[in-house]
C-alpha atoms as a PDB file:
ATOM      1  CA  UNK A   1      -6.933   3.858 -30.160  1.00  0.00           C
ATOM      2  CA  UNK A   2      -6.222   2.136 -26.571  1.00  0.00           C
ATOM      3  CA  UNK A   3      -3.679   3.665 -24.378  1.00  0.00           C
ATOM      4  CA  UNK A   4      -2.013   2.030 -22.041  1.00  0.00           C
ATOM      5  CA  UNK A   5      -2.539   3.400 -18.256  1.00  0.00           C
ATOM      6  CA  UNK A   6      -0.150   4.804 -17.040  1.00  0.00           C
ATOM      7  CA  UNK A   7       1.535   3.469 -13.524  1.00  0.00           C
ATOM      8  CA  UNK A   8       2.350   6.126 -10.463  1.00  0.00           C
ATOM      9  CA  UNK A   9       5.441   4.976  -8.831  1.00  0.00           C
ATOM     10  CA  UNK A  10       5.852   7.585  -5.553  1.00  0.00           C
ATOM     11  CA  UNK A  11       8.800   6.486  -3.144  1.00  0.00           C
ATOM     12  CA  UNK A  12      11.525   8.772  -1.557  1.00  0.00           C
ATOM     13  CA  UNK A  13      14.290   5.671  -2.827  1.00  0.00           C
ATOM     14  CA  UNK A  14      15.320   7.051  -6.179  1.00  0.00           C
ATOM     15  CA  UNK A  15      16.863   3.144  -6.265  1.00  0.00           C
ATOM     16  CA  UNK A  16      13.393   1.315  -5.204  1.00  0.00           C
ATOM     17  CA  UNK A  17      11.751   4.438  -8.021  1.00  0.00           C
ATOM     18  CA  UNK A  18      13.957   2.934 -10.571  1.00  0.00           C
ATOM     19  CA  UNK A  19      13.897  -0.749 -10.040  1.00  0.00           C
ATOM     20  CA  UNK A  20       9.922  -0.530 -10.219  1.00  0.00           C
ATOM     21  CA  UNK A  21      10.516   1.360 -13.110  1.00  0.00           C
ATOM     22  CA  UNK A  22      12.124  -1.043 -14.864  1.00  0.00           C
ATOM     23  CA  UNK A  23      10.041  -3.954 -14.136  1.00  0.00           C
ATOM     24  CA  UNK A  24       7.103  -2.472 -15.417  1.00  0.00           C
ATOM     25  CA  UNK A  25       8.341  -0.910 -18.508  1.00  0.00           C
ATOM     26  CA  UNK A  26       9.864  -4.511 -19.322  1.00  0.00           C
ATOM     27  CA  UNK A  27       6.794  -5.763 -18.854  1.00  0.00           C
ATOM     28  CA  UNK A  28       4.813  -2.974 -20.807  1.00  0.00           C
ATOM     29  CA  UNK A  29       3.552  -0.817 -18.774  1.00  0.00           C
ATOM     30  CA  UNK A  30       3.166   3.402 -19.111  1.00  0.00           C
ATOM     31  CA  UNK A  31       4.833   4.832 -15.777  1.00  0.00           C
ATOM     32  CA  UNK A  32       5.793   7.892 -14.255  1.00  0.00           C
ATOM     33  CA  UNK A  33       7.821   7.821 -10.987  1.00  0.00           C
ATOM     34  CA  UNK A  34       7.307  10.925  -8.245  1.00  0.00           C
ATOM     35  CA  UNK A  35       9.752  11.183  -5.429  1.00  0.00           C
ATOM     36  CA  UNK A  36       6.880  11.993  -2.934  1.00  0.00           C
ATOM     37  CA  UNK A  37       2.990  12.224  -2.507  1.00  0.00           C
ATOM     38  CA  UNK A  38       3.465  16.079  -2.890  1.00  0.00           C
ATOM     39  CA  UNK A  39       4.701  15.879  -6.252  1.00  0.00           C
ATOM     40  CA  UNK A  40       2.178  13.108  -7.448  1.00  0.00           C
ATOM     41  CA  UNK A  41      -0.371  15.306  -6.573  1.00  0.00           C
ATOM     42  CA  UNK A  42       0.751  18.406  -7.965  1.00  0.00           C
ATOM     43  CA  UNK A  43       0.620  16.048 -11.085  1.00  0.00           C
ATOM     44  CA  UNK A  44      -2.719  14.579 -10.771  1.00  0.00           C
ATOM     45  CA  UNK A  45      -5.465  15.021 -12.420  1.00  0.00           C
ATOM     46  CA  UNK A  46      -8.515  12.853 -13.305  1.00  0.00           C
ATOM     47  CA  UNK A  47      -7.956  10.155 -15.391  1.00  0.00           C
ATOM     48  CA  UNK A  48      -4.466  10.870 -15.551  1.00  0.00           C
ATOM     49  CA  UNK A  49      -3.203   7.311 -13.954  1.00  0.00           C
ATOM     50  CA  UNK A  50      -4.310   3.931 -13.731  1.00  0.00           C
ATOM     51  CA  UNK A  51      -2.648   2.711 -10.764  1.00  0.00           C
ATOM     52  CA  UNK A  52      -0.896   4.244  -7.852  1.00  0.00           C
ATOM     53  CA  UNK A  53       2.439   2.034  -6.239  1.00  0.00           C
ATOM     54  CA  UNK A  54       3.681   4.293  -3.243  1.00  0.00           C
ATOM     55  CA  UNK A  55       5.735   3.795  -0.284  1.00  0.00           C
ATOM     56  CA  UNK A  56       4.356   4.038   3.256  1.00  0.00           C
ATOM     57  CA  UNK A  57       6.858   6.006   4.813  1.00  0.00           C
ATOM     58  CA  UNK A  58       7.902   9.392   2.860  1.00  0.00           C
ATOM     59  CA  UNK A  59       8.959  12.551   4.304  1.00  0.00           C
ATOM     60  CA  UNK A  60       5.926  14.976   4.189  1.00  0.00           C
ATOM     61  CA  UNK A  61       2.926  13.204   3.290  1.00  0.00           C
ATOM     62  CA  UNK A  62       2.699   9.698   4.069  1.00  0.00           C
ATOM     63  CA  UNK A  63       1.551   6.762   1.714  1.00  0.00           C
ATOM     64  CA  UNK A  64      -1.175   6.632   4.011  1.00  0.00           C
ATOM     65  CA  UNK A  65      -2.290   9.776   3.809  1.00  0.00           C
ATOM     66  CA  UNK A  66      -1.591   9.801   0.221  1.00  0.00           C
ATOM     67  CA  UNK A  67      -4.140   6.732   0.117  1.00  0.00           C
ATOM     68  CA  UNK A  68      -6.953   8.659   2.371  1.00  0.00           C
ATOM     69  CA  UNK A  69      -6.489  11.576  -0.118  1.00  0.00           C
ATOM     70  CA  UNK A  70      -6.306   9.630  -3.570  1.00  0.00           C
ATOM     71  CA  UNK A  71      -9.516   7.608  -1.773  1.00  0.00           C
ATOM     72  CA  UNK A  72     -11.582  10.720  -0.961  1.00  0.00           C
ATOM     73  CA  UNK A  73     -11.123  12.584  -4.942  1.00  0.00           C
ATOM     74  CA  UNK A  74     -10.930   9.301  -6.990  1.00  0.00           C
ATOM     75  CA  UNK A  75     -12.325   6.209  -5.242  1.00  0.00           C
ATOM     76  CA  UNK A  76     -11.706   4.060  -8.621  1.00  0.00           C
ATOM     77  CA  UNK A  77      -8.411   4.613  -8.762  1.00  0.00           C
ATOM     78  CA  UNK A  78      -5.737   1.568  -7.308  1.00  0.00           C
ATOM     79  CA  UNK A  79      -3.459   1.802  -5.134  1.00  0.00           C
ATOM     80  CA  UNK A  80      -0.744  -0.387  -3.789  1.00  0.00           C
ATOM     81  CA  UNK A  81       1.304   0.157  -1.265  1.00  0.00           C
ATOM     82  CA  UNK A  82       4.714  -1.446  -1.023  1.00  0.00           C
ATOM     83  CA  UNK A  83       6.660  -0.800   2.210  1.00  0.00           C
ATOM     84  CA  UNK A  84       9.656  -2.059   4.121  1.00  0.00           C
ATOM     85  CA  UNK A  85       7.716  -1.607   7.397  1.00  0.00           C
ATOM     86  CA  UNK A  86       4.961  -4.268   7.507  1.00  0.00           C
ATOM     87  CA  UNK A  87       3.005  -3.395  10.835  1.00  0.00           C
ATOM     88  CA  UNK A  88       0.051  -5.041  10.652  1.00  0.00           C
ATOM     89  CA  UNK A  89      -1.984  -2.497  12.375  1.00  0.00           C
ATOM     90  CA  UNK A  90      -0.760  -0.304   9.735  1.00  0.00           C
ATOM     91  CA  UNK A  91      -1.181  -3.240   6.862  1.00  0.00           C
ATOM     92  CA  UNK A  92      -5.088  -2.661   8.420  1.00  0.00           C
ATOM     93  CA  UNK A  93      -5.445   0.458   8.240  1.00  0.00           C
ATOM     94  CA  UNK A  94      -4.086   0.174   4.681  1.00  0.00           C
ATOM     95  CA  UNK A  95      -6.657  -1.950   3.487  1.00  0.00           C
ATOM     96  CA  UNK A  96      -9.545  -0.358   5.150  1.00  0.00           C
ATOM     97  CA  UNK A  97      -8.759   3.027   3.339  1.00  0.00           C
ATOM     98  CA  UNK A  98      -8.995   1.128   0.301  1.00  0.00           C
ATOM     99  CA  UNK A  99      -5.596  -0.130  -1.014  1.00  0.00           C
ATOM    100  CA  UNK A 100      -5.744  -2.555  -3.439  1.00  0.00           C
ATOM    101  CA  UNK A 101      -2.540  -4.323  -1.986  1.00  0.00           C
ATOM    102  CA  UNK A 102      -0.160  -4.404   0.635  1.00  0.00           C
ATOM    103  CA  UNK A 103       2.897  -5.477  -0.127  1.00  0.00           C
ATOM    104  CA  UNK A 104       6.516  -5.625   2.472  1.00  0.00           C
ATOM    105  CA  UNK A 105       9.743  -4.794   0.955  1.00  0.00           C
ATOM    106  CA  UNK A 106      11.382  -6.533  -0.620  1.00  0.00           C
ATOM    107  CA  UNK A 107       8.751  -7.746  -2.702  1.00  0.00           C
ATOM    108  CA  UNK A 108       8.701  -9.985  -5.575  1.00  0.00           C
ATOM    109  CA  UNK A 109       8.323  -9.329  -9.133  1.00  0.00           C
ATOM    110  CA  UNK A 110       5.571 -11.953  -9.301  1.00  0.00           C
ATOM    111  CA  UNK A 111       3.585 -10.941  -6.399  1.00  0.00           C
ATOM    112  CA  UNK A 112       3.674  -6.840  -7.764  1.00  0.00           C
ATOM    113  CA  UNK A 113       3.095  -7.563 -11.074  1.00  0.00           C
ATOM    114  CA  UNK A 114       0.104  -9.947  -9.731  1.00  0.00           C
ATOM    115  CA  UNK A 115      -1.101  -7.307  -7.620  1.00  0.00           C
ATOM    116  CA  UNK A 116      -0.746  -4.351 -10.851  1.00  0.00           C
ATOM    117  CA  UNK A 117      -2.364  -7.059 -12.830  1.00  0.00           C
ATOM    118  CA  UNK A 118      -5.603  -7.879 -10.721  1.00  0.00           C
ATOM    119  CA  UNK A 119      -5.445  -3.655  -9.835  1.00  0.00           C
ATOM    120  CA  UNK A 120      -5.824  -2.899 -13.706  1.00  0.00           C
ATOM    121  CA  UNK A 121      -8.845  -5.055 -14.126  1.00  0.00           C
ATOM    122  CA  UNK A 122     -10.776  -3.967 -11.381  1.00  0.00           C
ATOM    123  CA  UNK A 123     -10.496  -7.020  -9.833  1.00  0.00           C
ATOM    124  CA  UNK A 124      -9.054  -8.309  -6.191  1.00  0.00           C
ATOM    125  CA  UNK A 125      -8.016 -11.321  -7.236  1.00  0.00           C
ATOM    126  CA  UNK A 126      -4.137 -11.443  -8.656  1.00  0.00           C
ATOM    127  CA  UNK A 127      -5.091 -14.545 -10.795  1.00  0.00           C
ATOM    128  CA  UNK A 128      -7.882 -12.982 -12.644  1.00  0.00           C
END
């Protein structure tokens, strides 16, 4: 039997949690939402997810820093990160850590659902 992968959602905006929320279940995807990187990880465990969607700026741990951590226990596992603050130094930095995406707030449902798309097959490319 195939399972669906299931989608971390981590942002401090219960609003932001809940609108992603939606939009993938409506669009059939498994998801759990975590109102910070500390309680995704206290969650994690190998396997567990198939994606990661986080915020950049959280109190506590960062997105970032979520990203460097996720990167250095699990380097197959996704992540996007979808923030209102789109410094490009920090969009760098992003990237080079490993993120799959980054994506600036507000962001469209086409362009996340792209990104979750191209994330779930392994593949950089939103159109594959």
């Amino acid at each position: 039997m195939f399972d669906r992968p299931v989608i971390a959602i981590i942002d401090d905006d219960e609003a932001v949690r809940e609108a992603f929320f939606d939009l993938l279940q409506v669009n059939g995807h498994a998801c759990r939402t975590f109102d910070g990187a500390e309680s995704f990880l206290a969650c994690y465990g190998p396997g567990e997810f198939g994606c990661v969607i986080t915020d950049m700026r959280m109190p506590g741990i960062s997105g970032l820093e979520l990203l460097e951590h996720i990167k250095a226990i699990d380097t197959s596992l996704p992540v996007i990160v979808v923030t209102s603050h789109g410094d490009p130094s920090v969009r760098l930095r992003a990237l080079k850590c490993g993120a799959q995406a980054f994506l600036t707030k507000p962001v469209g449902q086409h362009a996340l659902l792209g990104e979750l798309k191209a994330a779930l097959r392994g593949s950089g490319n939103p159109e594959s």
